[in-house]
Every structure is written in structure tokens, then in C-alpha cells.
Protein backbone atom coordinates (compact mmCIF):
# COMPACT_ATOMS: atom_id res chain seq x y z
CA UNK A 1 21.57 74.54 61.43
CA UNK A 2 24.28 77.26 61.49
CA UNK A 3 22.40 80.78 62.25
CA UNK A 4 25.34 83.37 60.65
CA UNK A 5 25.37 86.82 61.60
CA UNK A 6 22.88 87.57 59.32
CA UNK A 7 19.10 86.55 58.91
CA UNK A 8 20.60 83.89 56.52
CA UNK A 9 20.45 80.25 57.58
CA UNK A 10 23.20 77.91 56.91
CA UNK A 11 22.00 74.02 56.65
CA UNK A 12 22.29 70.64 55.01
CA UNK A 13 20.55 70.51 51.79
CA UNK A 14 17.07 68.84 51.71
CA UNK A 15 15.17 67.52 48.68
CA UNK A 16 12.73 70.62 48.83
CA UNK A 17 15.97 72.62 47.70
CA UNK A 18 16.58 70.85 44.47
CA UNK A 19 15.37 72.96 42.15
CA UNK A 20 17.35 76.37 44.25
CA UNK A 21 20.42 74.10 43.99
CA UNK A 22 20.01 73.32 40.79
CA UNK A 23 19.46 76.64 39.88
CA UNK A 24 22.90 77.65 41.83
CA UNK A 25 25.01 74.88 40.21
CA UNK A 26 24.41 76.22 36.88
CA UNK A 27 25.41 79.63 37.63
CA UNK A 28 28.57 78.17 38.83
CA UNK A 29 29.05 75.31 36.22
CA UNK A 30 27.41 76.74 33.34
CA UNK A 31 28.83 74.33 30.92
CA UNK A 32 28.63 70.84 32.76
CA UNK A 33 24.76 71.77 33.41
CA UNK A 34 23.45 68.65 31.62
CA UNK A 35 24.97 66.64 34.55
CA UNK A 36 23.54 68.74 37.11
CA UNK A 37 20.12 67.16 37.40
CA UNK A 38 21.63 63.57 37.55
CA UNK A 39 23.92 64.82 40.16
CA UNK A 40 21.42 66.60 42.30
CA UNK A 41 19.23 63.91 42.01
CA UNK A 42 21.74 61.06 43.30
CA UNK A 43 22.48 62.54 46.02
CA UNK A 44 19.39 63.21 47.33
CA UNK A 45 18.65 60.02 47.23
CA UNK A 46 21.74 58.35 48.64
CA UNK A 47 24.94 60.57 49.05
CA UNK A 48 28.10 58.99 48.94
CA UNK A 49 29.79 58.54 52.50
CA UNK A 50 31.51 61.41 53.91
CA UNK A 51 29.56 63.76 51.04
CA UNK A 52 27.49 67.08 52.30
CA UNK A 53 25.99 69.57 50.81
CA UNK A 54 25.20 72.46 53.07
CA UNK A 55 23.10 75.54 51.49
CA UNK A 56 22.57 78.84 52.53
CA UNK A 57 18.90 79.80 53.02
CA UNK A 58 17.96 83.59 52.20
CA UNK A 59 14.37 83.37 52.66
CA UNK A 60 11.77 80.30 52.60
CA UNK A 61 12.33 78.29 49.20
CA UNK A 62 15.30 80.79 47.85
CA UNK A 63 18.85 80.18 48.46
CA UNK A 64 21.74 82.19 48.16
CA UNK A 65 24.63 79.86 47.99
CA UNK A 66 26.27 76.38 48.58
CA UNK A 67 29.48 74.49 49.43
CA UNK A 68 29.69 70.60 48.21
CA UNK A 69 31.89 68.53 50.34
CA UNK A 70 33.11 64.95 49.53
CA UNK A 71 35.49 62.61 51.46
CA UNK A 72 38.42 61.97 48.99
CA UNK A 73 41.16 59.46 49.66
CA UNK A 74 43.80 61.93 48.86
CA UNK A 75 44.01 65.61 48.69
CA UNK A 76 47.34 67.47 47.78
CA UNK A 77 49.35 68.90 50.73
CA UNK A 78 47.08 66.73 53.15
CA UNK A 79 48.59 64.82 55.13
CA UNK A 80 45.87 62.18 56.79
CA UNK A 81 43.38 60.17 54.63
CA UNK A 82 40.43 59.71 54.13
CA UNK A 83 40.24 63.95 54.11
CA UNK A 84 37.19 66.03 53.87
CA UNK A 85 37.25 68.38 50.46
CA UNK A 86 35.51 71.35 49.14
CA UNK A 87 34.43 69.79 45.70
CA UNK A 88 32.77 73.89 44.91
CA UNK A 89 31.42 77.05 46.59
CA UNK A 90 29.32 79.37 45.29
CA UNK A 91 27.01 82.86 46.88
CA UNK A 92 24.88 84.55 44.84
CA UNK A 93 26.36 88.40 43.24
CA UNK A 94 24.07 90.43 45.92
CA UNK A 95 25.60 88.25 49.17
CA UNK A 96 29.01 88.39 47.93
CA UNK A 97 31.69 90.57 49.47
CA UNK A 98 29.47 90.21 52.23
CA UNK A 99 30.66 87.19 54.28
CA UNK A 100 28.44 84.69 52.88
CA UNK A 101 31.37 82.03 51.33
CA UNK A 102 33.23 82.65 54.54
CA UNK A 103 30.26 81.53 56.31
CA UNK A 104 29.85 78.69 54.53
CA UNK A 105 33.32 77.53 54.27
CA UNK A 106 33.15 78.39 58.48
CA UNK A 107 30.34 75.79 58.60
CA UNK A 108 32.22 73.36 56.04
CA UNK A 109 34.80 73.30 58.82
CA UNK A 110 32.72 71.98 61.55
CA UNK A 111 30.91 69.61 59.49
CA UNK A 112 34.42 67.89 58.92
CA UNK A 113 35.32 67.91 62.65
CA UNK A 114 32.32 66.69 63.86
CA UNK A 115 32.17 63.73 61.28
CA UNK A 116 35.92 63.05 62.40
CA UNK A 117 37.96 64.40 59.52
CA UNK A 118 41.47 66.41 60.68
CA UNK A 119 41.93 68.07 57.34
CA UNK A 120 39.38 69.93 54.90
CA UNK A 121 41.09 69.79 50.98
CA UNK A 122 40.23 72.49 48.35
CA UNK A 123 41.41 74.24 45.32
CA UNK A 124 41.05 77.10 43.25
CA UNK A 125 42.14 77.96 39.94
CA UNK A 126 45.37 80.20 40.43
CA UNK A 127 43.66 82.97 38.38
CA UNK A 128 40.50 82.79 40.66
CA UNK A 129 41.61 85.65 42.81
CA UNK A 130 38.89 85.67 44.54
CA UNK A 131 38.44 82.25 45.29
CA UNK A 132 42.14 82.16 46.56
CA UNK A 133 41.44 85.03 48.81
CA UNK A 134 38.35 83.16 50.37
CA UNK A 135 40.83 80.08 50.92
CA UNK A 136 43.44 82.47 52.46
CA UNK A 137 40.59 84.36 54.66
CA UNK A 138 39.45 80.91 55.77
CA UNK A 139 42.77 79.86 57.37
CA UNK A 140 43.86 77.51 54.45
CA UNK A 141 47.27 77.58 53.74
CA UNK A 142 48.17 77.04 49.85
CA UNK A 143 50.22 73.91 49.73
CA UNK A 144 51.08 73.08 45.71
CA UNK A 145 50.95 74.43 42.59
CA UNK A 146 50.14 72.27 39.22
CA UNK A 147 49.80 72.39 35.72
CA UNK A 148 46.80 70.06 34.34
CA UNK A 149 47.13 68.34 30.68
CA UNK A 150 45.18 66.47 28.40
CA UNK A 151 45.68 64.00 25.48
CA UNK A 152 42.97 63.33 23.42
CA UNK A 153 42.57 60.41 22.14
């Protein structure tokens, strides 16, 4: 467990969170939220190697926020493989501006050490301010800059 500054515990995710989590992943994915359950549910029962979830408990039963990590072959800018990468963060409005993503990226980053990883990936959407910011805070350095497309077909 990572004790922050705070009361708040940071921790891996356990099956007695699902429903918190599940909760949390649709605030922050509102519109892929008929995948969540699926999701939460598969890797509770086996995660994929090098995947963690680690939550942040506010009181008994009641979480506050998350950060999903997953080991990726490749991540732009990264220069060693397999790599460690922030798949999505999310606090709660009342704990932000208050340290809690920092925290949790903080405890991202020594997850990945201690299961051998020498680079932690991420992205944001250039006009997540915010999320850049955390990134920045956190001691990532931004490394590209893309444009996504799509064809339907």
C-alpha cells in the first residue's frame, strides 16, 4: 500500500472494489460504459501480464480515483520495450487540485520499477490541459505530437 500525505490510501485494486471502479470508469469513459463491466470483470479474474490497476481509497468501500497500467510493446518516444503505460487516470471533482492524480501517477512510477520496467508511456489529448499539466508535474517529458484518422468502411 502507498499511505499519501493524506488519510487516503493508495493500493492495487481488489475484487471488493468493482463496483467503486466501475462506478469511476464511467465518469471517465462515459460513452464506452457498456464495456466497462466486461473489462472490470476480466481483470479481476486474470489481468494481463504487466497490467495494474491501483485505486485510491477515501474511506472503507468508497474510492476516489484510479490509474490503469498495461505493459505495451511500444510506446511513442520510448525507447526500451516491453514499457509500462498509463492506459487512464482519473480523481474524483472534490480530490482534484489537491494532489490526488499526482499521487497516483507517483505510485504508478514505482509499480513500474519494481516490476522491472525503465520507462512508464502515457498520453493525453493535446486539449486536455489539465491532463498535460499532471504529465508535466509528474516529470514526463512530452515526446510527439499526432493527428489520429479514421476510414470507415
Amino acid at each position: 500500500m502507498f499511505k499519501s500525505k493524506t488519510d487516503d490510501a493508495i493500493r492495487p485494486v481488489t475484487p471488493d472494489d468493482r463496483a467503486e471502479w466501475l462506478r469511476l470508469r464511467g465518469l471517465l469513459w462515459p460513452d464506452e460504459s457498456n464495456a466497462h463491466a466486461a473489462e472490470i470483470d476480466g481483470f479481476l479474474a486474470a489481468p494481463a501480464p504487466g497490467a495494474q490497476v491501483l485505486v485510491l481509497e477515501t474511506a472503507p468501500g468508497r474510492l476516489g480515483g484510479f490509474i490503469e497500467l498495461a505493459e505495451r510493446a511500444f510506446a511513442e518516444g520510448c525507447a526500451t520495450s516491453p514499457v509500462a503505460y498509463v492506459e487512464g487516470v482519473f480523481v474524483e471533482k472534490g480530490l482534484r487540485r489537491r494532489g490526488a492524480a499526482r499521487r497516483l501517477v507517483d505510485a504508478a512510477v514505482i509499480w513500474a520499477r519494481d516490476a522491472g520496467y525503465h520507462e512508464l508511456g502515457s498520453d493525453a489529448y493535446s486539449d486536455n490541459r489539465t491532463g498535460r499539466r499532471l504529465h508535466l508535474d509528474a516529470g514526463f517529458e512530452e515526446v510527439a505530437h499526432i493527428t489520429c484518422f479514421r476510414l470507415p468502411l
